[in-house]
Protein backbone atom coordinates (compact mmCIF):
# COMPACT_ATOMS: atom_id res chain seq x y z
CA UNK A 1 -1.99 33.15 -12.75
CA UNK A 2 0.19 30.01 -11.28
CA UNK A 3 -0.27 26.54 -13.68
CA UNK A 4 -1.28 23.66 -12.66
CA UNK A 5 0.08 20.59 -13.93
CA UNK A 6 -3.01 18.13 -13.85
CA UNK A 7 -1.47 15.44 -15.69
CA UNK A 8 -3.22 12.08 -15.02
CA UNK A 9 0.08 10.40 -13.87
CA UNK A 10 0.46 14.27 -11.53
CA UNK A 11 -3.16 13.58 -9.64
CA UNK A 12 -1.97 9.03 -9.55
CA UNK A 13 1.72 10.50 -7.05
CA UNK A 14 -0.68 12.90 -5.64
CA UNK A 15 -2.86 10.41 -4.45
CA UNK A 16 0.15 7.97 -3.48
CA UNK A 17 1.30 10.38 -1.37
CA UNK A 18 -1.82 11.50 0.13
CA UNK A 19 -2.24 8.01 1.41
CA UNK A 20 0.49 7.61 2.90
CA UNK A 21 1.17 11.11 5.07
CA UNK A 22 -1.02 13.84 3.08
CA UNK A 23 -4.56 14.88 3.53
CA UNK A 24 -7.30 12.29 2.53
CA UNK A 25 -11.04 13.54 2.31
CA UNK A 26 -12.09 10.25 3.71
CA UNK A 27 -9.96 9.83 6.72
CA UNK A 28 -6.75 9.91 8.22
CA UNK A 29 -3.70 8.83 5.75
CA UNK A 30 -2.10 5.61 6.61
CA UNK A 31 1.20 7.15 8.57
CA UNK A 32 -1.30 8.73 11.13
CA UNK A 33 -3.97 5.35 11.21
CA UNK A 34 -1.07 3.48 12.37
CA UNK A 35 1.27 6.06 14.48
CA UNK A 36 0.09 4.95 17.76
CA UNK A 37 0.52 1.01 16.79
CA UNK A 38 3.14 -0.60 18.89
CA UNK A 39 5.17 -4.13 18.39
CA UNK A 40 3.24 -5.97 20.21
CA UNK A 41 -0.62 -4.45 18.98
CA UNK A 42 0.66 -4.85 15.23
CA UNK A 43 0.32 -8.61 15.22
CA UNK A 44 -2.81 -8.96 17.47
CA UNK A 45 -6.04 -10.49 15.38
CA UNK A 46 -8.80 -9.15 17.65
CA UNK A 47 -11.16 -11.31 16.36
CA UNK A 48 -9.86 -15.23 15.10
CA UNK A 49 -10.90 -14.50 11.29
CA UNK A 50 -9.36 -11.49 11.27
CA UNK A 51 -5.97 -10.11 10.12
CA UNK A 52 -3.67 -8.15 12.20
CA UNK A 53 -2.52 -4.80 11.08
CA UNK A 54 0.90 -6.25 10.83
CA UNK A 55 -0.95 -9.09 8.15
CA UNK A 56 -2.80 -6.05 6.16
CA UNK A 57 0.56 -3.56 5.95
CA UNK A 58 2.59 -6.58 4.98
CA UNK A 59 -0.22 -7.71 2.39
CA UNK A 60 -0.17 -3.75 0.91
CA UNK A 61 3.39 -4.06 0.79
CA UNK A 62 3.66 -6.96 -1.31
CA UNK A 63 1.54 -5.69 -4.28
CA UNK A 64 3.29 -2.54 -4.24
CA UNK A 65 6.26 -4.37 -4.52
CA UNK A 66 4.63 -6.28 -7.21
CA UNK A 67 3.76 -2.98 -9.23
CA UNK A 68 7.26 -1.81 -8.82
CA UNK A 69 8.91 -4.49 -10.28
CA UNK A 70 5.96 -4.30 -13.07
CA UNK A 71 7.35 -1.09 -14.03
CA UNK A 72 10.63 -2.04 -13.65
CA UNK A 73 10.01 -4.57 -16.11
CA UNK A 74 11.29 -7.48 -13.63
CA UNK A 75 9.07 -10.72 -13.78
CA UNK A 76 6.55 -11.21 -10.56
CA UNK A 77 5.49 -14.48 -9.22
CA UNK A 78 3.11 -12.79 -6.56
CA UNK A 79 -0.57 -14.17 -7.06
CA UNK A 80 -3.83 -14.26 -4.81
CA UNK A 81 -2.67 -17.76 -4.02
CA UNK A 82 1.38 -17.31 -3.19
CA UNK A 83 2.42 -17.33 0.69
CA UNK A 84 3.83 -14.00 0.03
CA UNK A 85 0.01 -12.37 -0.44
CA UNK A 86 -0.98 -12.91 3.01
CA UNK A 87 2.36 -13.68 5.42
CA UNK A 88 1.61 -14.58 8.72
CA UNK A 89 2.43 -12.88 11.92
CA UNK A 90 4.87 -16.01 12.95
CA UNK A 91 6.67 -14.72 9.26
CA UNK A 92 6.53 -10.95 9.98
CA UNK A 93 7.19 -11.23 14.29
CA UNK A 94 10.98 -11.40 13.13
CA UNK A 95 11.28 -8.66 11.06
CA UNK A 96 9.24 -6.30 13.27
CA UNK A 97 6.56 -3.54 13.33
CA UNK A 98 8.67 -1.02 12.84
CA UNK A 99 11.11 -2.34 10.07
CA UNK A 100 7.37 -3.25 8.15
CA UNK A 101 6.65 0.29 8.14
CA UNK A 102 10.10 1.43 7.21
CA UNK A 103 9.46 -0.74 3.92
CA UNK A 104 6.12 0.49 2.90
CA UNK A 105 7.41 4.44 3.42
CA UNK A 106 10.76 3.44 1.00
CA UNK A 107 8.86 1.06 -1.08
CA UNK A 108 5.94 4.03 -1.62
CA UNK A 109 8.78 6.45 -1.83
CA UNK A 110 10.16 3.73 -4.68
CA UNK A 111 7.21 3.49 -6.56
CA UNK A 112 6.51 7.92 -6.44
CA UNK A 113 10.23 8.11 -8.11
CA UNK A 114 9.67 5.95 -10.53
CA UNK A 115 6.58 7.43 -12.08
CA UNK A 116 8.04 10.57 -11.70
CA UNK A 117 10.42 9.99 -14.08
CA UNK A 118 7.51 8.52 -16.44
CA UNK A 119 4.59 10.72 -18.41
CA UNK A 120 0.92 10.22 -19.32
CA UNK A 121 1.79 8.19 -22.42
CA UNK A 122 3.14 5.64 -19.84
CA UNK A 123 -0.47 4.91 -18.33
CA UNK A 124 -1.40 3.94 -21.72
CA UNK A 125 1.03 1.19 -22.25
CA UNK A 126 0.31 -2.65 -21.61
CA UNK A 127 1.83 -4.83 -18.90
CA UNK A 128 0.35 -7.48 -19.68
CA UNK A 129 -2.06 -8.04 -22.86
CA UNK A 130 -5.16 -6.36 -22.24
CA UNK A 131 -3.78 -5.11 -18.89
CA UNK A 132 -2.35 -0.93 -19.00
CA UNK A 133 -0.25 0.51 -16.15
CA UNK A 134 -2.90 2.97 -15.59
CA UNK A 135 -5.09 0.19 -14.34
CA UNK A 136 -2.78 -1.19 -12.14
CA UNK A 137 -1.68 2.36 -10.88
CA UNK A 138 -5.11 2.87 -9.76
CA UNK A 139 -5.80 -0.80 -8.59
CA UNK A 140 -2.81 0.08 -6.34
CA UNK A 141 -4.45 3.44 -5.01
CA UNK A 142 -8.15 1.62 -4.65
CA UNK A 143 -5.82 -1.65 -3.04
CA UNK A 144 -4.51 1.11 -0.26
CA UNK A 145 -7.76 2.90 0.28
CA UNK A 146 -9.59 -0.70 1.09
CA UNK A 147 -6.72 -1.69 3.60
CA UNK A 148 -6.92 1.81 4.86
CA UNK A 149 -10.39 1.50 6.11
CA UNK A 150 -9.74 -2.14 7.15
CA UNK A 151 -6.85 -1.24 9.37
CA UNK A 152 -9.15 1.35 10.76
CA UNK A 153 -11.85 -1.41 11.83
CA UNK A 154 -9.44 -3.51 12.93
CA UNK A 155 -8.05 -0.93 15.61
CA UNK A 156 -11.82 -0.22 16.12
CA UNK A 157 -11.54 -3.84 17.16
CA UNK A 158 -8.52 -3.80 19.29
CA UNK A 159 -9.48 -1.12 20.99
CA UNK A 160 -12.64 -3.17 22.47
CA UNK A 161 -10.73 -5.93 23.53
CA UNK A 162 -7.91 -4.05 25.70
């Protein structure tokens, strides 16, 4: 009979992965959501209040950047109120749609290496008092999940006004 390793931190990469270009119960993974996204429909807001995809991915990317330089142990000055949360599409027009993605993929890939090299004890430790990675390591999963399904009604969206 084959083992399984069902380590908490195993089933938190799992999941990372899954989210990004594996099979999700829910939906389609990210990678697949936003395939068929081109330059110029990436920074379209369909609706005035709402963000482009461009916005969201950008958004996702910056708190997983956050949580990798948590681990890393490398001080973060991302908050709900920096520019960096929620760049605009004037900001993120110049790098482009398809450099944006590039950096969530490598930044994902980042974040998988690093807890592979980490174990269960890990999710126990504090980042900040009162705070343990394994919160934040599942804040990030429940972070991509929301933006997943917002992406999804926002191509819902663009879809009705082309």
């Amino acid at each position: 009979m084959e083992q399984f390793n069902t380590s908490q931190l195993t089933r938190i990469i799992a999941q990372l992965k899954a989210i990004w270009d594996g099979k999700l119960w829910a939906d389609v993974n990210l990678k697949e959501k936003v395939s068929a996204i081109n330059e110029t429909n990436a920074f379209i807001q369909p609706v005035k209040e709402m963000r482009s995809i461009a916005e969201i991915v950008s958004h996702m990317l910056a708190w997983r950047q956050y949580t990798i330089n948590t681990i890393k142990g490398i001080s973060n000055t991302l908050t709900m109120e920096s520019p960096d949360n929620w760049k605009s599409n004037e900001l993120l027009k110049p790098i482009g749609w398809k450099n944006l993605l590039d950096a969530f993929e490598s930044s994902n890939d980042e974040l998988i290496t690093l807890l592979n090299e980490k174990d269960d004890a890990f999710l126990k430790q504090e980042y900040v008092s009162g705070s343990r990675f394994e919160f934040l390591l599942e804040g990030i999963i429940h972070h991509d999940i929301y933006h997943l399904g917002q992406i999804g009604i926002t191509l819902k969206f663009l879809s009705l006004t082309q």
